[in-house]
PDB file of N, CA and C in Angstrom:
ATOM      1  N   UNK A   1      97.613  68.197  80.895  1.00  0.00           N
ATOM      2  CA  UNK A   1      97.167  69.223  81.816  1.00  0.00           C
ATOM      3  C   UNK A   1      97.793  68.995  83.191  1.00  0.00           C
ATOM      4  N   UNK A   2      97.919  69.904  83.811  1.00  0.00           N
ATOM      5  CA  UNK A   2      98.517  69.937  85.007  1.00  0.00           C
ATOM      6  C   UNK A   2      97.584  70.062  86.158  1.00  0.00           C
ATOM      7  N   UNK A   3      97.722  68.810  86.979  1.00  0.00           N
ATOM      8  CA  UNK A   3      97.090  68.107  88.264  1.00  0.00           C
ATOM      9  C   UNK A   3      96.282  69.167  88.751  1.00  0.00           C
ATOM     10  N   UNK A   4      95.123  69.393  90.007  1.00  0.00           N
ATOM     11  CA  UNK A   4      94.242  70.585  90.245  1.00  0.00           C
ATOM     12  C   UNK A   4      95.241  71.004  91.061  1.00  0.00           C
ATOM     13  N   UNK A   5      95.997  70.500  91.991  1.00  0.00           N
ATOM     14  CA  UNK A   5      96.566  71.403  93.021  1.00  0.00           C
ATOM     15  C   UNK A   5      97.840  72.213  92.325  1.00  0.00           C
ATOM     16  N   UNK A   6      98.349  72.054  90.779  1.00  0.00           N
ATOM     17  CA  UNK A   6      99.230  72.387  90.361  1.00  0.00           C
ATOM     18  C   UNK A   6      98.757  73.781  88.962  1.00  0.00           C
ATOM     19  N   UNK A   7      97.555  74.430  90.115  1.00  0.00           N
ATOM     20  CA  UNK A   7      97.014  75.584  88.964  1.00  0.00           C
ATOM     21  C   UNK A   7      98.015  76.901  88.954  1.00  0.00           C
ATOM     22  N   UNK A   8      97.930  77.460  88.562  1.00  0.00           N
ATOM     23  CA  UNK A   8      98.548  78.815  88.453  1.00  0.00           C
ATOM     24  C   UNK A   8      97.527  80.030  88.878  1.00  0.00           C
ATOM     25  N   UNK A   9      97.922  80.889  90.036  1.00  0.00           N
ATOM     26  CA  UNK A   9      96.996  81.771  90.238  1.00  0.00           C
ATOM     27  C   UNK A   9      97.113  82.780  89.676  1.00  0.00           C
ATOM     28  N   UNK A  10      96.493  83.566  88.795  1.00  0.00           N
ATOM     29  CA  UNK A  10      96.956  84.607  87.495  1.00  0.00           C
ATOM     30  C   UNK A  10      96.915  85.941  88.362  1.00  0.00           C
ATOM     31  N   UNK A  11      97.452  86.910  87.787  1.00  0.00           N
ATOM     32  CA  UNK A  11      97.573  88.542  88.251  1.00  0.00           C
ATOM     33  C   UNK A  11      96.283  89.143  88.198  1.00  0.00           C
ATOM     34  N   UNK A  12      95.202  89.239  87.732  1.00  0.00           N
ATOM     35  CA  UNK A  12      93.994  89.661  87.801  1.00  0.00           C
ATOM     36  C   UNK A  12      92.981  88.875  88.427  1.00  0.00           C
ATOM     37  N   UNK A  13      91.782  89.557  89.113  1.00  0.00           N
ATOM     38  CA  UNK A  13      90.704  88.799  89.560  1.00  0.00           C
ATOM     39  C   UNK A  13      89.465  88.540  88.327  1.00  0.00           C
ATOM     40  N   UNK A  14      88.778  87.114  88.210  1.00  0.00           N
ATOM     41  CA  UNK A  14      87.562  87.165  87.668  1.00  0.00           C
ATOM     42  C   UNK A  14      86.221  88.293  88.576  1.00  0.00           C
ATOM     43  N   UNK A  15      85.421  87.892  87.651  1.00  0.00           N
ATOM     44  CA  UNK A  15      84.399  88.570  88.163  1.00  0.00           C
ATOM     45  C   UNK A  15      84.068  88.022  89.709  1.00  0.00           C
ATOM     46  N   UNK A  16      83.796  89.736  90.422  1.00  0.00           N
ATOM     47  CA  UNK A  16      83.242  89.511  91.442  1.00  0.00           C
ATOM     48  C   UNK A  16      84.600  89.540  92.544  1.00  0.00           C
ATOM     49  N   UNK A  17      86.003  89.714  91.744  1.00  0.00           N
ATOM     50  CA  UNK A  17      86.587  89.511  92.440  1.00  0.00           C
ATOM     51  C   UNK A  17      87.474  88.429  92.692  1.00  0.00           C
ATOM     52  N   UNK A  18      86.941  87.497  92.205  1.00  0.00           N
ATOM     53  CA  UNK A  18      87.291  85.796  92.577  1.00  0.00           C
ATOM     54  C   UNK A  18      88.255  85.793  91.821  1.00  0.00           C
ATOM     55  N   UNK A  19      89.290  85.378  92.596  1.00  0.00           N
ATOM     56  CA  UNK A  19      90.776  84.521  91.869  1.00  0.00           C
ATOM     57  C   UNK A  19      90.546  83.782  90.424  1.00  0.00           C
ATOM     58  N   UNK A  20      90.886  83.787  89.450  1.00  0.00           N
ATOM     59  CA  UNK A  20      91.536  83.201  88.199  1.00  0.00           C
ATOM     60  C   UNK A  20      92.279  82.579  88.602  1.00  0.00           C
ATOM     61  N   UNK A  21      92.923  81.227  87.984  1.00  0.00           N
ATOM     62  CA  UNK A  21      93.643  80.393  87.427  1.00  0.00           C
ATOM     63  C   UNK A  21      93.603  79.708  86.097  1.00  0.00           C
ATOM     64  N   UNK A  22      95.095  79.100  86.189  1.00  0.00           N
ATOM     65  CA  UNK A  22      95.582  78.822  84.694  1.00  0.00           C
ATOM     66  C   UNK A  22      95.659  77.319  85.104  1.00  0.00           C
ATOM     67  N   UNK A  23      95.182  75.995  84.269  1.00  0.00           N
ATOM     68  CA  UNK A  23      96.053  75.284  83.923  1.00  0.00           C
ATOM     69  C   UNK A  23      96.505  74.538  82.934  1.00  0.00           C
ATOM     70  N   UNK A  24      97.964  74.611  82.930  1.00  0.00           N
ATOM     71  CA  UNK A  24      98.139  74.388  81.527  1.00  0.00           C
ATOM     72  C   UNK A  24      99.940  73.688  82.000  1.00  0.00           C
ATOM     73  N   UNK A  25     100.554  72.799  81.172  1.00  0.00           N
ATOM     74  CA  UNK A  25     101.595  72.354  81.478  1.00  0.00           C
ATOM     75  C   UNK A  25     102.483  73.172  80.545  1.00  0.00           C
ATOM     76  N   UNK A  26     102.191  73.950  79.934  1.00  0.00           N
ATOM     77  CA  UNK A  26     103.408  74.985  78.659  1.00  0.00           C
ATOM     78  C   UNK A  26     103.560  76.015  79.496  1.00  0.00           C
ATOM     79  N   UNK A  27     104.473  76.181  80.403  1.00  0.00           N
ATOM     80  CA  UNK A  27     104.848  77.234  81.060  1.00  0.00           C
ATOM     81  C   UNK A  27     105.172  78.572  80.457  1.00  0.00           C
ATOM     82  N   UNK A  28     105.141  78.337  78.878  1.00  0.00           N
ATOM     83  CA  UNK A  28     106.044  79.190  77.457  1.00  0.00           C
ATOM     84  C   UNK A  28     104.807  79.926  77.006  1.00  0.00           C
ATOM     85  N   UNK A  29     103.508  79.341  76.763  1.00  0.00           N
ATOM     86  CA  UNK A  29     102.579  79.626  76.511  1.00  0.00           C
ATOM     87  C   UNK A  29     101.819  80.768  76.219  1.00  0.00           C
ATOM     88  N   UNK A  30     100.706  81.487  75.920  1.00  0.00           N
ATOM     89  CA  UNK A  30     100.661  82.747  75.800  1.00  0.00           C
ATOM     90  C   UNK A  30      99.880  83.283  76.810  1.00  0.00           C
ATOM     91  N   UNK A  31      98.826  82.234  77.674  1.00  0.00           N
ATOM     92  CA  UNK A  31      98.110  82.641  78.754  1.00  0.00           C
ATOM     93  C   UNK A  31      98.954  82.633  79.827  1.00  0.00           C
ATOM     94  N   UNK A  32     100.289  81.763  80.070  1.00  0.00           N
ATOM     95  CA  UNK A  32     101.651  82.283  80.787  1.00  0.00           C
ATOM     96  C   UNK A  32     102.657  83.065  80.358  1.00  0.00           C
ATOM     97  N   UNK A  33     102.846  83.654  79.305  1.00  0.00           N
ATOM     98  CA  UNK A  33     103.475  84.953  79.299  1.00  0.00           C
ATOM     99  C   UNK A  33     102.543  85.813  79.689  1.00  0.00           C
ATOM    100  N   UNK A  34     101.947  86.063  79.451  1.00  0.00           N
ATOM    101  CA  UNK A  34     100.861  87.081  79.302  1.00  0.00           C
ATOM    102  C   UNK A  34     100.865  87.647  80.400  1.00  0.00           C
ATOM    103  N   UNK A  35     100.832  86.342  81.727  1.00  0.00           N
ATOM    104  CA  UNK A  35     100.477  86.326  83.001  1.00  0.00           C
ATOM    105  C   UNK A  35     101.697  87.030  83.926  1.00  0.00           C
ATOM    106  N   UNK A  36     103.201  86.602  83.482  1.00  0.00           N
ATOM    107  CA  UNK A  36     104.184  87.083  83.202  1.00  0.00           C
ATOM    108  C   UNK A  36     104.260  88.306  83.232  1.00  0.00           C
ATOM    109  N   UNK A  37     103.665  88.819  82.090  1.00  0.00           N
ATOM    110  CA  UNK A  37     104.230  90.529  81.490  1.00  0.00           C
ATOM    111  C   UNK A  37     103.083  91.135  82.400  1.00  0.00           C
ATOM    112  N   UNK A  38     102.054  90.646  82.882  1.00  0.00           N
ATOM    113  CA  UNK A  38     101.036  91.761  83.960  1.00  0.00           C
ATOM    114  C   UNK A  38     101.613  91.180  85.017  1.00  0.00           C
ATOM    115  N   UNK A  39     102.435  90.525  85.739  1.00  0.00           N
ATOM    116  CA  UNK A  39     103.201  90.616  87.085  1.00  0.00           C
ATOM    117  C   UNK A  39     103.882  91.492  86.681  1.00  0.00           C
ATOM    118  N   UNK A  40     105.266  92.134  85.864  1.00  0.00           N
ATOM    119  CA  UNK A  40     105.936  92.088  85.480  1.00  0.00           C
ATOM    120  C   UNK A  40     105.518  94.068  85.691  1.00  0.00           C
ATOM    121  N   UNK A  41     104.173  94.047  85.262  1.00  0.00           N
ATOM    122  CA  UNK A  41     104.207  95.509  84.942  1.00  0.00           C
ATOM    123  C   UNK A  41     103.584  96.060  86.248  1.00  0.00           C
ATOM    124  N   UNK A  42     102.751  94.933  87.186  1.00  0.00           N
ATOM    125  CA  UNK A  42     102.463  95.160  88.201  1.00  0.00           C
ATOM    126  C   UNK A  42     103.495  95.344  89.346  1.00  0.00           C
ATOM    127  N   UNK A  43     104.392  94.999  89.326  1.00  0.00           N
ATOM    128  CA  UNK A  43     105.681  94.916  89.874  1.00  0.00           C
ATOM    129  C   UNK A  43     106.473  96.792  90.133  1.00  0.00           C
ATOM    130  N   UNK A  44     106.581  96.952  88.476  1.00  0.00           N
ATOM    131  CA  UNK A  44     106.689  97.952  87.899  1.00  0.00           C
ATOM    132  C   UNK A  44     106.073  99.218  88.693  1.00  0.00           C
ATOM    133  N   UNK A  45     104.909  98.438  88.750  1.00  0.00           N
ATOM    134  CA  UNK A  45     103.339 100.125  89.160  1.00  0.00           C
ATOM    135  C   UNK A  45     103.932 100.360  90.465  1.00  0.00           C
ATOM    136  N   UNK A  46     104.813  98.741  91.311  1.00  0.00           N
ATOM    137  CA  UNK A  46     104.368  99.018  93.338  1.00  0.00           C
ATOM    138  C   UNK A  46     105.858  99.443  93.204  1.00  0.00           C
ATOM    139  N   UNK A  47     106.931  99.641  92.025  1.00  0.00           N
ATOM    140  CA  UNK A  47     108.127 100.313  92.744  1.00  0.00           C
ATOM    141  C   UNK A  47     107.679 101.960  92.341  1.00  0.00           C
ATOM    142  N   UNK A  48     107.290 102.064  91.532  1.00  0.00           N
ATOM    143  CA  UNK A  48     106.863 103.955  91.068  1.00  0.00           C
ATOM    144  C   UNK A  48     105.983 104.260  92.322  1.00  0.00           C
ATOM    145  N   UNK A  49     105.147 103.447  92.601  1.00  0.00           N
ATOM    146  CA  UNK A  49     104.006 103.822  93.860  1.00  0.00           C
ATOM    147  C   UNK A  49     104.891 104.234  94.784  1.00  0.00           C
ATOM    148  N   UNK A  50     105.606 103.499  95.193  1.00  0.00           N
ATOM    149  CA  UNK A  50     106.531 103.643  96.441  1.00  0.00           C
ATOM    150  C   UNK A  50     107.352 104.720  96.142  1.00  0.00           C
ATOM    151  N   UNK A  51     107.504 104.981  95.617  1.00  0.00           N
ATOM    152  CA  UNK A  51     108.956 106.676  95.258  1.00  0.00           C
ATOM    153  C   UNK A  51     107.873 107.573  95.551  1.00  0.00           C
ATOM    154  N   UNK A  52     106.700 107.573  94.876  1.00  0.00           N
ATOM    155  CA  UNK A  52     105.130 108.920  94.759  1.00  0.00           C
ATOM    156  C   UNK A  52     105.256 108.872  96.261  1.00  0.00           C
ATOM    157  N   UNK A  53     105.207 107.597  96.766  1.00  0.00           N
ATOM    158  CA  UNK A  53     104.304 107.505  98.234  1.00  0.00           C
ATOM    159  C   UNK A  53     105.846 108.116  99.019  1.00  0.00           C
ATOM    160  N   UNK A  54     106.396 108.146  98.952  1.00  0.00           N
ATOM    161  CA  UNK A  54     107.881 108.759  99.758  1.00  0.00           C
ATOM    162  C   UNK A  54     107.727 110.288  99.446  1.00  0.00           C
ATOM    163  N   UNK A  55     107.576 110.821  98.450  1.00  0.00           N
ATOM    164  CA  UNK A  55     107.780 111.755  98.226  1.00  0.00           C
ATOM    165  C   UNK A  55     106.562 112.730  98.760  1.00  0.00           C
ATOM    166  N   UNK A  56     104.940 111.885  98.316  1.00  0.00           N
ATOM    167  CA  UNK A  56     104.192 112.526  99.083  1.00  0.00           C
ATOM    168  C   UNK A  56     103.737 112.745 100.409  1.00  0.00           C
ATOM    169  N   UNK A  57     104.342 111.703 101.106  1.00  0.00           N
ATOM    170  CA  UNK A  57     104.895 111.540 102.769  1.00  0.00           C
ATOM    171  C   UNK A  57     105.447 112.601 102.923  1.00  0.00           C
ATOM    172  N   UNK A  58     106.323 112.826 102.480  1.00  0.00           N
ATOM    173  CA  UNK A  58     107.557 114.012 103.218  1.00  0.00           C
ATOM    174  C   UNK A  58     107.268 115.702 102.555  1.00  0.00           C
ATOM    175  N   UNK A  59     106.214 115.197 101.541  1.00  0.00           N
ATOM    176  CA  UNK A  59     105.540 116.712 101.624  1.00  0.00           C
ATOM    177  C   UNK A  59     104.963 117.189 102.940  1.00  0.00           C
ATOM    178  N   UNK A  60     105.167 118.371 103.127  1.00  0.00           N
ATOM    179  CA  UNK A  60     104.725 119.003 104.663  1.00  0.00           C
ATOM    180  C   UNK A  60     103.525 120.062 104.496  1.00  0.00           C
ATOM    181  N   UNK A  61     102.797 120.101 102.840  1.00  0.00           N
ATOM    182  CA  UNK A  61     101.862 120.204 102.513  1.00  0.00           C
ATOM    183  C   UNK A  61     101.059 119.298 101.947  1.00  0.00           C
ATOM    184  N   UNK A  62     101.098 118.179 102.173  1.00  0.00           N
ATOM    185  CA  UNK A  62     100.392 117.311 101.290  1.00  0.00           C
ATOM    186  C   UNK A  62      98.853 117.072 101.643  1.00  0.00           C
ATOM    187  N   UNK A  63      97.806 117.214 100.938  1.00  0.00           N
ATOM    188  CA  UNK A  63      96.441 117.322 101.246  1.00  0.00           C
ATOM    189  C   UNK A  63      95.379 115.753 101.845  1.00  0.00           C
ATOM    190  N   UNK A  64      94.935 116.299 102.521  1.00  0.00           N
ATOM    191  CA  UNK A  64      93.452 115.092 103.065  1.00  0.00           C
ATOM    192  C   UNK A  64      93.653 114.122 102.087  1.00  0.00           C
ATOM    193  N   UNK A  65      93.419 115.015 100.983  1.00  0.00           N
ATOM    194  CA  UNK A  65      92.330 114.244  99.599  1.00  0.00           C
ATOM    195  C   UNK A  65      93.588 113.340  99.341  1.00  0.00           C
ATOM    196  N   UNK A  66      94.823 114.384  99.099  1.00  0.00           N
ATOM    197  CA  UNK A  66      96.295 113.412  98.695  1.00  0.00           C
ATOM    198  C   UNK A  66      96.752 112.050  99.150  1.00  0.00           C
ATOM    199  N   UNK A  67      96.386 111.939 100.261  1.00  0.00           N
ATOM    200  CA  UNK A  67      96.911 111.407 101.373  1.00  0.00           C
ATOM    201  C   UNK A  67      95.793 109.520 101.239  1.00  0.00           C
ATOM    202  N   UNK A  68      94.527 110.177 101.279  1.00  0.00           N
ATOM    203  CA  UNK A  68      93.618 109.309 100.558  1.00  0.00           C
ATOM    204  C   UNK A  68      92.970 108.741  99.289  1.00  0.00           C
ATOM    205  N   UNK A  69      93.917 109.077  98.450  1.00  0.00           N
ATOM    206  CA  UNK A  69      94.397 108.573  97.197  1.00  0.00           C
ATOM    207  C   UNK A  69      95.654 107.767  97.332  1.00  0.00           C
ATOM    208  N   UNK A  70      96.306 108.494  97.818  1.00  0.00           N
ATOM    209  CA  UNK A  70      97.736 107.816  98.218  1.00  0.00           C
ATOM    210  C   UNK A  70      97.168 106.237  99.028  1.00  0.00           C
ATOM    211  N   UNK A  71      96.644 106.303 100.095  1.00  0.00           N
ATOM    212  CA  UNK A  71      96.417 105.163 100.884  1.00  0.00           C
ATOM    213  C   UNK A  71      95.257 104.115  99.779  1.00  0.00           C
ATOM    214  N   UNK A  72      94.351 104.651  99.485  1.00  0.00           N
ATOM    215  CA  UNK A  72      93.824 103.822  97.906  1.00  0.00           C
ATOM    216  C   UNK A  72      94.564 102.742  97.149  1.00  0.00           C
ATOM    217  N   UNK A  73      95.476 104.145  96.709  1.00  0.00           N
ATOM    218  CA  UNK A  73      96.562 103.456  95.768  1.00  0.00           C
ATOM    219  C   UNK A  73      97.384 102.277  96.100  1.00  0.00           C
ATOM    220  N   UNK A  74      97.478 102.327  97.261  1.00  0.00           N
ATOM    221  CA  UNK A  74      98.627 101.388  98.264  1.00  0.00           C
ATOM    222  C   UNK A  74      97.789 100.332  98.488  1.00  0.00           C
ATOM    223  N   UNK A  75      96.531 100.204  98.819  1.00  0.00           N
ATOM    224  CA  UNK A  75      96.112  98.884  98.828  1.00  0.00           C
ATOM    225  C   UNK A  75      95.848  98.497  97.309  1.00  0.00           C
ATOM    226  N   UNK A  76      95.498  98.852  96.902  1.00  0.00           N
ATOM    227  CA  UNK A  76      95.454  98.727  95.515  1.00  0.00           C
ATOM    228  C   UNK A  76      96.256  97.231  95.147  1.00  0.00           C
ATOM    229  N   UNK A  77      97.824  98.287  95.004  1.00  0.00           N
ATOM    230  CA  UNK A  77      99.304  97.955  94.421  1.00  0.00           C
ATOM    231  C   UNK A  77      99.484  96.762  95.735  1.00  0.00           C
ATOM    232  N   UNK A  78      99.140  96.725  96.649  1.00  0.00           N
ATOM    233  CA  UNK A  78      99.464  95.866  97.870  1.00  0.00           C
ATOM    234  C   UNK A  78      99.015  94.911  97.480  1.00  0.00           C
ATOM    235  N   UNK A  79      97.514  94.337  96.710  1.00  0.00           N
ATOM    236  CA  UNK A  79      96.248  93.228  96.497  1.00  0.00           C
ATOM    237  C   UNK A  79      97.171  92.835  95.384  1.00  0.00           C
ATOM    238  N   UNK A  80      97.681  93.170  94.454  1.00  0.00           N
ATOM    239  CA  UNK A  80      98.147  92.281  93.092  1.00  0.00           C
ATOM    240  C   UNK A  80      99.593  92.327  93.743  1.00  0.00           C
ATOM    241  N   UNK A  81     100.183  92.765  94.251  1.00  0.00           N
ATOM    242  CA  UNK A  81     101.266  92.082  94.889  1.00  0.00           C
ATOM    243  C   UNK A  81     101.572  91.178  95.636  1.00  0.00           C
ATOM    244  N   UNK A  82     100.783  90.864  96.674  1.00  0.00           N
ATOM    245  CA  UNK A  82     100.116  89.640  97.197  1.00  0.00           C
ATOM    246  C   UNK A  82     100.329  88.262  96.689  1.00  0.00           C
ATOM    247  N   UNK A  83      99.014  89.216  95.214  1.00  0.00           N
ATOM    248  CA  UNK A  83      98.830  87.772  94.332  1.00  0.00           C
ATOM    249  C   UNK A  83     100.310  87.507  93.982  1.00  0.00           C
ATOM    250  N   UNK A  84     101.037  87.926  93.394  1.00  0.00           N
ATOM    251  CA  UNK A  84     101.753  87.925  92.392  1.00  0.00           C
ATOM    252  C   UNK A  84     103.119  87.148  93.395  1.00  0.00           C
ATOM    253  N   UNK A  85     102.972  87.461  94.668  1.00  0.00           N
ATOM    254  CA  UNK A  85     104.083  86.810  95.257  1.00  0.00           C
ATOM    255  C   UNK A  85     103.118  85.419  95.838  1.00  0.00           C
ATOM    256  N   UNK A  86     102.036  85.494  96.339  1.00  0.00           N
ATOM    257  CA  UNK A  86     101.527  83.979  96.427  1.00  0.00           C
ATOM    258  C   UNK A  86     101.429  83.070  95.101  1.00  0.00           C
ATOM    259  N   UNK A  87     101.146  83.788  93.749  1.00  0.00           N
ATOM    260  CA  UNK A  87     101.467  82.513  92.678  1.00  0.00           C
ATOM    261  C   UNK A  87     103.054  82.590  92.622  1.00  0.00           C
ATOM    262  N   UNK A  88     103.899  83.011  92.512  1.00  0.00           N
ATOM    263  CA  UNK A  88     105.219  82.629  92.581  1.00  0.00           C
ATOM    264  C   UNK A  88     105.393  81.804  93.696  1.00  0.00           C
ATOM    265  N   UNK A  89     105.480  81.785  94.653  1.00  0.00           N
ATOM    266  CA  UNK A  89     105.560  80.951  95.719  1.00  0.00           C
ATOM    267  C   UNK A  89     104.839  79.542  95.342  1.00  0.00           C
ATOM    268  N   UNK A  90     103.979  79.737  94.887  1.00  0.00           N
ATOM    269  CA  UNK A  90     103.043  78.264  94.813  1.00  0.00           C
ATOM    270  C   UNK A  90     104.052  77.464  93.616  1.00  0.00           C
ATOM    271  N   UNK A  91     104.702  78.230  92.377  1.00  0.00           N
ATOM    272  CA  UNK A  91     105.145  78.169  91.366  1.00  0.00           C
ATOM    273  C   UNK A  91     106.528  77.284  92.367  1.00  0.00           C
ATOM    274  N   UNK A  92     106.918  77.895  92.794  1.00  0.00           N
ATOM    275  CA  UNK A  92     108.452  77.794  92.981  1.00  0.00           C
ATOM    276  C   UNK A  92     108.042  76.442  94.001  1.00  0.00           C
ATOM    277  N   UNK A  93     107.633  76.448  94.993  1.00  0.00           N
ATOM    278  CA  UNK A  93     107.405  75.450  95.482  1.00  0.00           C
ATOM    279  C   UNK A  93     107.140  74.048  94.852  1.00  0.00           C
ATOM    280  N   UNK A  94     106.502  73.695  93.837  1.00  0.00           N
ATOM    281  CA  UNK A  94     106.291  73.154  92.653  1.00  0.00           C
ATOM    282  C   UNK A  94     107.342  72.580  92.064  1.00  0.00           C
ATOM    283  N   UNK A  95     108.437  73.457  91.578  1.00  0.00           N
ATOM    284  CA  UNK A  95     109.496  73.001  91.142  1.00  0.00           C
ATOM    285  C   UNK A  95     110.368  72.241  91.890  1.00  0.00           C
ATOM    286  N   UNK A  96     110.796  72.930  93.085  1.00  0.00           N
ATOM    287  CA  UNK A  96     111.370  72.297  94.016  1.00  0.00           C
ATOM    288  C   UNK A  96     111.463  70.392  94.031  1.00  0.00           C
ATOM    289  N   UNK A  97     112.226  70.100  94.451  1.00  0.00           N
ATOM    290  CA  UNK A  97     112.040  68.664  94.808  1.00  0.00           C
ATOM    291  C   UNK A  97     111.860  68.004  95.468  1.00  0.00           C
ATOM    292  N   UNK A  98     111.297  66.929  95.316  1.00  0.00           N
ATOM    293  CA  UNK A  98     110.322  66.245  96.667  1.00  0.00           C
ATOM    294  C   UNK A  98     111.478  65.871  97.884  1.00  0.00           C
ATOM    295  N   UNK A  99     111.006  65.542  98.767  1.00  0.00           N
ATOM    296  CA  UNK A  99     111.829  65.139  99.900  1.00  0.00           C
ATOM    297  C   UNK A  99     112.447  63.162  99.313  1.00  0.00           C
TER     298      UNK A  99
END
């Protein structure tokens, strides 16, 4: 098993909200692919978000309601992006080599 400070922070929250982690030393694994393919698709959701959100910006009719769905959506896609670049970072840092 891999040391406490060497957890993996996963793409979804447990209940309540609270951060998940993984630890496990099989980086190959299926609770790390897994973890993988929902960055992977989350990634996916914040580049489509961003084209919608351009496009519904530069509508010069675009509605209240639109506009606040739109901003929803964006924190949304913003919160698992976050995650997804703070466990990579923690990841990569990790690998790196000591001084």
């Amino acid at each position: 098993m891999t040391a406490p400070n060497e957890l993996r922070l996963l793409p979804w929250s447990g209940p309540e909200g609270k951060p998940c982690y993984l630890s496990t030393d099989n980086r190959s694994g299926y609770m790390s692919r897994l973890a993988d393919n929902i960055e992977a698709v989350q990634l996916g959701a914040a580049a489509d978000l961003l084209e919608q959100s351009s496009e519904i910006l530069n509508a010069e009719d675009a509605s209240l309601e639109e506009m606040r769905h739109l901003a929803k959506e964006l924190i949304s896609t913003l919160r698992d992006i976050l995650r997804v670049a703070t466990s990579r970072g923690h990841l990569l840092a990790l690998s790196e080599p000591g001084p």
